[in-house]
Protein backbone atom coordinates (compact mmCIF):
# COMPACT_ATOMS: atom_id res chain seq x y z
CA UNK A 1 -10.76 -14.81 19.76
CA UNK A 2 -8.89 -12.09 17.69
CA UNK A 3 -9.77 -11.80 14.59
CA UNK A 4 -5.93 -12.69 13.16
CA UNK A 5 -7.16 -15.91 14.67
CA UNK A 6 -10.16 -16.55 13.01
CA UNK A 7 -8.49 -16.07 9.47
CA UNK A 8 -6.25 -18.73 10.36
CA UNK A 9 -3.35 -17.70 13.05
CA UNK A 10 -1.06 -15.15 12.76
CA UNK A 11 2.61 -15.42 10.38
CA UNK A 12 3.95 -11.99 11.92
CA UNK A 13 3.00 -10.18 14.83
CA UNK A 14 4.32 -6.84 13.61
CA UNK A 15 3.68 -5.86 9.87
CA UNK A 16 6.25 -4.16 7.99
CA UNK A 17 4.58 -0.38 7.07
CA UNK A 18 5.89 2.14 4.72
CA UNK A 19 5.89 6.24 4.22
CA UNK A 20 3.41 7.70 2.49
CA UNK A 21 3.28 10.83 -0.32
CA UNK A 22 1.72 12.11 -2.82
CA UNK A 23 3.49 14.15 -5.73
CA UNK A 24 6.44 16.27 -4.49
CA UNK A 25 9.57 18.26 -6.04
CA UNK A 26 12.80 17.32 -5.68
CA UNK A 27 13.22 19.90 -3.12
CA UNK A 28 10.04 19.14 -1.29
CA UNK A 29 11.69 15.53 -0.74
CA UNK A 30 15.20 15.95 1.08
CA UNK A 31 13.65 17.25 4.78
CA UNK A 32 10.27 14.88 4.38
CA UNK A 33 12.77 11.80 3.55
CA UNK A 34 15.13 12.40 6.38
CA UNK A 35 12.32 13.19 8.43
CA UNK A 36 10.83 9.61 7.81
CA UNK A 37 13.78 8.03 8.08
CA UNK A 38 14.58 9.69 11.64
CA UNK A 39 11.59 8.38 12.45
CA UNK A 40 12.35 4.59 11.78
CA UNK A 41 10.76 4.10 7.93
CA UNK A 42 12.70 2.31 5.79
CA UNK A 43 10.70 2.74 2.67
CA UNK A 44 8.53 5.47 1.03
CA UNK A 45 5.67 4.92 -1.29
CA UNK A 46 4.94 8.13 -4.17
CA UNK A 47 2.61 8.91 -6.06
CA UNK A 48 3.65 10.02 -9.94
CA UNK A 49 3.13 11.00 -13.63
CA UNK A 50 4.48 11.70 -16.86
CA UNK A 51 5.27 15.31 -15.38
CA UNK A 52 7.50 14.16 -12.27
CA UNK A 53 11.12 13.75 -11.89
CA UNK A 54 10.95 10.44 -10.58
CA UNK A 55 14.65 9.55 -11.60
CA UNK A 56 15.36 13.32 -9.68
CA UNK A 57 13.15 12.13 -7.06
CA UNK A 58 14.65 8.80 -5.99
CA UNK A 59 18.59 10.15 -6.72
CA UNK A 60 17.02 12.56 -3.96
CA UNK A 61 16.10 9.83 -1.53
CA UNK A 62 19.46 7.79 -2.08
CA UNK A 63 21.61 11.37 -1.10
CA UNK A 64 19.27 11.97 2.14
CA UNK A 65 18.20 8.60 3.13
CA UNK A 66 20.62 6.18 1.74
CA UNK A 67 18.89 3.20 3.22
CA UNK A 68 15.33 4.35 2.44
CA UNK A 69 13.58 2.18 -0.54
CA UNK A 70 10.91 3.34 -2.60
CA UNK A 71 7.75 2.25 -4.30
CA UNK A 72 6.53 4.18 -6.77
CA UNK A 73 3.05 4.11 -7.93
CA UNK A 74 1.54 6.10 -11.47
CA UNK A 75 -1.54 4.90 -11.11
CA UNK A 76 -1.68 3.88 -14.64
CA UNK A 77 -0.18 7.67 -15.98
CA UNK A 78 2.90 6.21 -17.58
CA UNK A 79 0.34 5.62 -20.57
CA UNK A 80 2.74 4.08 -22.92
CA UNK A 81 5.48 1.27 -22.34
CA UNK A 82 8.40 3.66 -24.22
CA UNK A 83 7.94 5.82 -21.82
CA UNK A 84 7.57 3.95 -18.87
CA UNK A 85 11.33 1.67 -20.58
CA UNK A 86 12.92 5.08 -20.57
CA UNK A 87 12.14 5.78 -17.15
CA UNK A 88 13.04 2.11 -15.77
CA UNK A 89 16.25 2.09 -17.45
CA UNK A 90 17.43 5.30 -15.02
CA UNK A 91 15.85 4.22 -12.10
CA UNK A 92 17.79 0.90 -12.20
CA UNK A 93 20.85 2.78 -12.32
CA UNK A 94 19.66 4.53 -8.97
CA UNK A 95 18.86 1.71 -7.74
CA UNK A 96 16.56 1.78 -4.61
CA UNK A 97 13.48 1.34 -6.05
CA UNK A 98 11.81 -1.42 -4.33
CA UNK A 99 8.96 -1.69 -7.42
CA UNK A 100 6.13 -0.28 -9.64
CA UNK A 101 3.15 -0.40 -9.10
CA UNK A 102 0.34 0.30 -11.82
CA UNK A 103 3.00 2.10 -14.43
CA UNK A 104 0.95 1.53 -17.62
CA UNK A 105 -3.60 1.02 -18.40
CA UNK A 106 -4.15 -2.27 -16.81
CA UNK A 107 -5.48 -3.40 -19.68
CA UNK A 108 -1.81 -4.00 -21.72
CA UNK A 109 -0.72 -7.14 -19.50
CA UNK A 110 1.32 -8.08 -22.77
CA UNK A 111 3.10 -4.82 -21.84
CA UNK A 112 3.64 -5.66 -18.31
CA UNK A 113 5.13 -8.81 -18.95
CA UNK A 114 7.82 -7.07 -21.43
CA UNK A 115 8.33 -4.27 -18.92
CA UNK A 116 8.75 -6.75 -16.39
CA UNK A 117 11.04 -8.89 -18.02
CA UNK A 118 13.01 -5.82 -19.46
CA UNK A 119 14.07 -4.19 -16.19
CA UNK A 120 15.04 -5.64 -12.73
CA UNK A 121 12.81 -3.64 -10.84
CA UNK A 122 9.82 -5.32 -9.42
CA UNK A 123 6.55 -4.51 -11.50
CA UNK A 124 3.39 -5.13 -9.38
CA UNK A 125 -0.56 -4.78 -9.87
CA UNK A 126 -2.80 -3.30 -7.74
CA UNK A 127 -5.85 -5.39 -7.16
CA UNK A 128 -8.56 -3.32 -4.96
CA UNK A 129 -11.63 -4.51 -4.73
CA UNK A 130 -13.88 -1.66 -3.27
CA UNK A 131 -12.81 0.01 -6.68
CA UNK A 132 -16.31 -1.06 -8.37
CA UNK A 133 -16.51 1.58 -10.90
CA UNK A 134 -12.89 0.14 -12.27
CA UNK A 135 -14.19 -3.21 -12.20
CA UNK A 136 -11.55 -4.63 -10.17
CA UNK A 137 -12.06 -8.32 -9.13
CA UNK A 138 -9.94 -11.20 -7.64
CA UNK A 139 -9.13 -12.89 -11.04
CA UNK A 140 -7.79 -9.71 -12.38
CA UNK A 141 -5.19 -11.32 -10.14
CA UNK A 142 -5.16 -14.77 -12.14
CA UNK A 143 -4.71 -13.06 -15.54
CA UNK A 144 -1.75 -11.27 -14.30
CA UNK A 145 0.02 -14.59 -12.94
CA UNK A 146 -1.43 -16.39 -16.29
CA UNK A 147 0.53 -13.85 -18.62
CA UNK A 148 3.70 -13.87 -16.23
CA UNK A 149 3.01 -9.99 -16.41
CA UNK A 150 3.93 -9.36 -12.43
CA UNK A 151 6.57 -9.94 -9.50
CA UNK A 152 4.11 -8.85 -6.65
CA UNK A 153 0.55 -7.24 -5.91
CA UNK A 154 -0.90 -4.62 -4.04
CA UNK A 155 -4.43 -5.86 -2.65
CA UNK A 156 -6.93 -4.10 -1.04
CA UNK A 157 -10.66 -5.83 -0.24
CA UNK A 158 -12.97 -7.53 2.65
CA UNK A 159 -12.15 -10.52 5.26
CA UNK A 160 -12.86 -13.10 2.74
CA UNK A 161 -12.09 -11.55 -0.51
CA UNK A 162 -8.35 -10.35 0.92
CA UNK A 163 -8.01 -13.84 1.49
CA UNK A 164 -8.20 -15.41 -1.19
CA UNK A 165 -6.30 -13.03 -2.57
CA UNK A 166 -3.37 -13.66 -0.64
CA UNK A 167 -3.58 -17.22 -1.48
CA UNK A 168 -3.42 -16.92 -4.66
CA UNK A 169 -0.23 -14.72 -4.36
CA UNK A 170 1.06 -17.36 -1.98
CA UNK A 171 0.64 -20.39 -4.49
CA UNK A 172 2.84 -18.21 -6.44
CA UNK A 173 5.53 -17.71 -4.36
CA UNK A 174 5.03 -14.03 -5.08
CA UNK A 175 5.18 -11.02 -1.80
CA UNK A 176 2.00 -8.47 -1.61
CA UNK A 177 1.33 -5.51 0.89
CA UNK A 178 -1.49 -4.59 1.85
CA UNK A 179 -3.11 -1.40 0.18
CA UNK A 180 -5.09 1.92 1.90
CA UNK A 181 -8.06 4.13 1.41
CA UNK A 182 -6.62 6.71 4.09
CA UNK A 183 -8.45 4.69 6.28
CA UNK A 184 -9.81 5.31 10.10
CA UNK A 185 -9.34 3.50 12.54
CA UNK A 186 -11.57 0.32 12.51
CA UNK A 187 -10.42 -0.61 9.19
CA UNK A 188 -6.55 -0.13 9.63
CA UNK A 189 -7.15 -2.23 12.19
CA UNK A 190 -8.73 -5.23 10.50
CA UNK A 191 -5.84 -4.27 7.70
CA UNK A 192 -3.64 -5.46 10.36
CA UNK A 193 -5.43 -8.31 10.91
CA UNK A 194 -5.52 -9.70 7.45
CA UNK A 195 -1.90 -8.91 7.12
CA UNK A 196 -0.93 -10.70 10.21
CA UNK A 197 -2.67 -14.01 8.51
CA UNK A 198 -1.12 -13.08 4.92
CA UNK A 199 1.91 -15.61 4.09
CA UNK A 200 2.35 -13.25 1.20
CA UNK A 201 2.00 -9.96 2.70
CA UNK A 202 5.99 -9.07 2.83
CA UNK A 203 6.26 -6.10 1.23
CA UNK A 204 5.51 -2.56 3.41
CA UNK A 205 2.07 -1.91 3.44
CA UNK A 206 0.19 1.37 3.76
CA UNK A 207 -1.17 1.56 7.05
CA UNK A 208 -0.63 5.13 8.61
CA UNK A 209 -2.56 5.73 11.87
CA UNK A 210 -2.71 9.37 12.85
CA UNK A 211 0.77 9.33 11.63
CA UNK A 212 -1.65 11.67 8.75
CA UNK A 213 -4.56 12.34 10.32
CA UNK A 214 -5.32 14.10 13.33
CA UNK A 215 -6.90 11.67 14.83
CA UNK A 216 -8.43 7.41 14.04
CA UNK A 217 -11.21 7.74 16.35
CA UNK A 218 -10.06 4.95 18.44
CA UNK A 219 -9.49 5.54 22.17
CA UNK A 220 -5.81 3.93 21.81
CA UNK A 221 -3.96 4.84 18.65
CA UNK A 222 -2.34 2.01 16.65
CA UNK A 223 1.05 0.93 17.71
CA UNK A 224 3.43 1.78 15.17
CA UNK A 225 6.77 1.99 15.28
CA UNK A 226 8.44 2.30 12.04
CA UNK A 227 8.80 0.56 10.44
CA UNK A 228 6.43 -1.73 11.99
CA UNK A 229 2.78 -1.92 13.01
CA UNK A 230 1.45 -4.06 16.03
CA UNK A 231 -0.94 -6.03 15.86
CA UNK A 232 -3.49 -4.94 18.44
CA UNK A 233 -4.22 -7.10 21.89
CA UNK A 234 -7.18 -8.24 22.74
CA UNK A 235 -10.57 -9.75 21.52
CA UNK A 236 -12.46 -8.97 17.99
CA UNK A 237 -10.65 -6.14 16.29
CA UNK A 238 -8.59 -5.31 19.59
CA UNK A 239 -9.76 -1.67 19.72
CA UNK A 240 -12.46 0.47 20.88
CA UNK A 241 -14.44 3.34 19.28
CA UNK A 242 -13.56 6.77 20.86
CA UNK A 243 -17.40 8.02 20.88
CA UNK A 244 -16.22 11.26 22.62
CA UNK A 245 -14.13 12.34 18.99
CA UNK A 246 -16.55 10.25 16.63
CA UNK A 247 -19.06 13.56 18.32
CA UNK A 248 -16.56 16.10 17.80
CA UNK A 249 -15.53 15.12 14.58
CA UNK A 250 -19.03 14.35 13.25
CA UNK A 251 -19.67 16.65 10.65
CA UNK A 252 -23.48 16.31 10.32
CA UNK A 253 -26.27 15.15 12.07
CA UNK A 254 -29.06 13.18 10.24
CA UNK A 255 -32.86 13.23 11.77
CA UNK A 256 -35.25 11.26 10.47
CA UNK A 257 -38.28 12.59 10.80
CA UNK A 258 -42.01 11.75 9.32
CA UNK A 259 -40.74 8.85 7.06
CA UNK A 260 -37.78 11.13 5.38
């Protein structure tokens, strides 16, 4: 069986993916927008502060890449929900921002739920589960639902664990995408998976294939044209291990020797 089928069956046989950047200048994005959006993406995920011209940044995208939507992602660096309102307010005017995700500490869902109720742009949590040292856990997702403080998620996390996670979004009638570590490629590939199973995984998610890196050490590359990602044929995970790059890529070389 594939594995899509041992979660449950597939919803989609193509996930919807998304660009990828971290923090740029205004200038920096014109060419790297049009250049994703030549190349089929229809939305662009950044990375931001206090510091960046976000409002600069997503005017920027509208002039170049009229079409192109945008998720925006502080990572928690907005800090404090005046300044995260001031920056809202503009960015509705713009008006292709798709959501935010993370904007303020996770801590002030009170705050999410007035920022969320305040603007008209989508305010969404990121629930990732191999974060251990933030404590992250799948009823982080409950308390956001319980204080009404989110429109969508961003979840990241194992077979099981992603699951449940997505059913909980689904009872709410609210979308998710799937998160990324800058994976390789055996876990982009269950990623694909799990979103292929995930009634609530509508939103782009951020799964890049050597669109990034030089290479997933898989024999076959992912198949994805933007802005969508097969899911791969055949059995299990539906790809195979390219043992010729894991060696030239391999950095070091343990030997155990005597017990050490």
């Amino acid at each position: 069986l594939r594995l899509v089928d041992l979660l449950g069956g597939p919803v989609r046989d193509k996930i919807w993916v998304g660009a990828w950047s971290g923090h740029r200048t205004v200038e920096d994005l014109g060419p790297l927008v049009e250049r994703y959006g030549s190349a089929g993406f229809d939305c662009i995920k950044l990375k931001c502060s206090l510091e960046d011209d976000v409002v600069g940044w997503c005017r920027k995208i509208a002039e170049r890449a009229p079409s192109m939507r945008v998720i925006l992602d502080p990572n928690e660096r907005w800090e404090r929900p005046a300044e995260a309102r001031r920056r809202v307010e503009r960015l509705s005017q713009v008006g292709n921002v798709l959501c935010l995700e993370d904007p303020l500490p996770r801590w002030m869902l009170h705050e999410y739920a007035q920022l969320k109720s305040y603007s008209n742009i989508s305010i969404v949590l990121h629930v990732s589960l191999p974060y251990i040292y933030h404590g992250q856990r799948v009823h982080d997702a409950i308390s956001a639902l319980q204080a009404s403080a989110v429109d969508g998620f961003n979840f990241n996390g194992g077979l099981a664990a992603y699951q449940k996670l997505d059913h909980i979004a689904a009872a709410a009638n609210l979308p998710s995408w799937h998160g990324s570590e800058i994976d390789l490629g055996i876990l982009e590939a269950m990623y694909l998976h799990q979103c292929g199973a995930a009634d609530s995984c509508q939103w782009p998610s951020d799964i890049f294939g050597r669109l990034i890196r030089e290479h997933d050490l898989l024999v076959n590359p992912l198949q994805i044209q933007p802005p969508y990602a097969q899911l791969p044929i055949g059995y299990g995970l539906g790809v195979k291990i390219d043992r010729d790059a894991v060696q030239h890529y391999q950095t070091k070389v343990c030997e155990y020797q005597n017990g050490k």
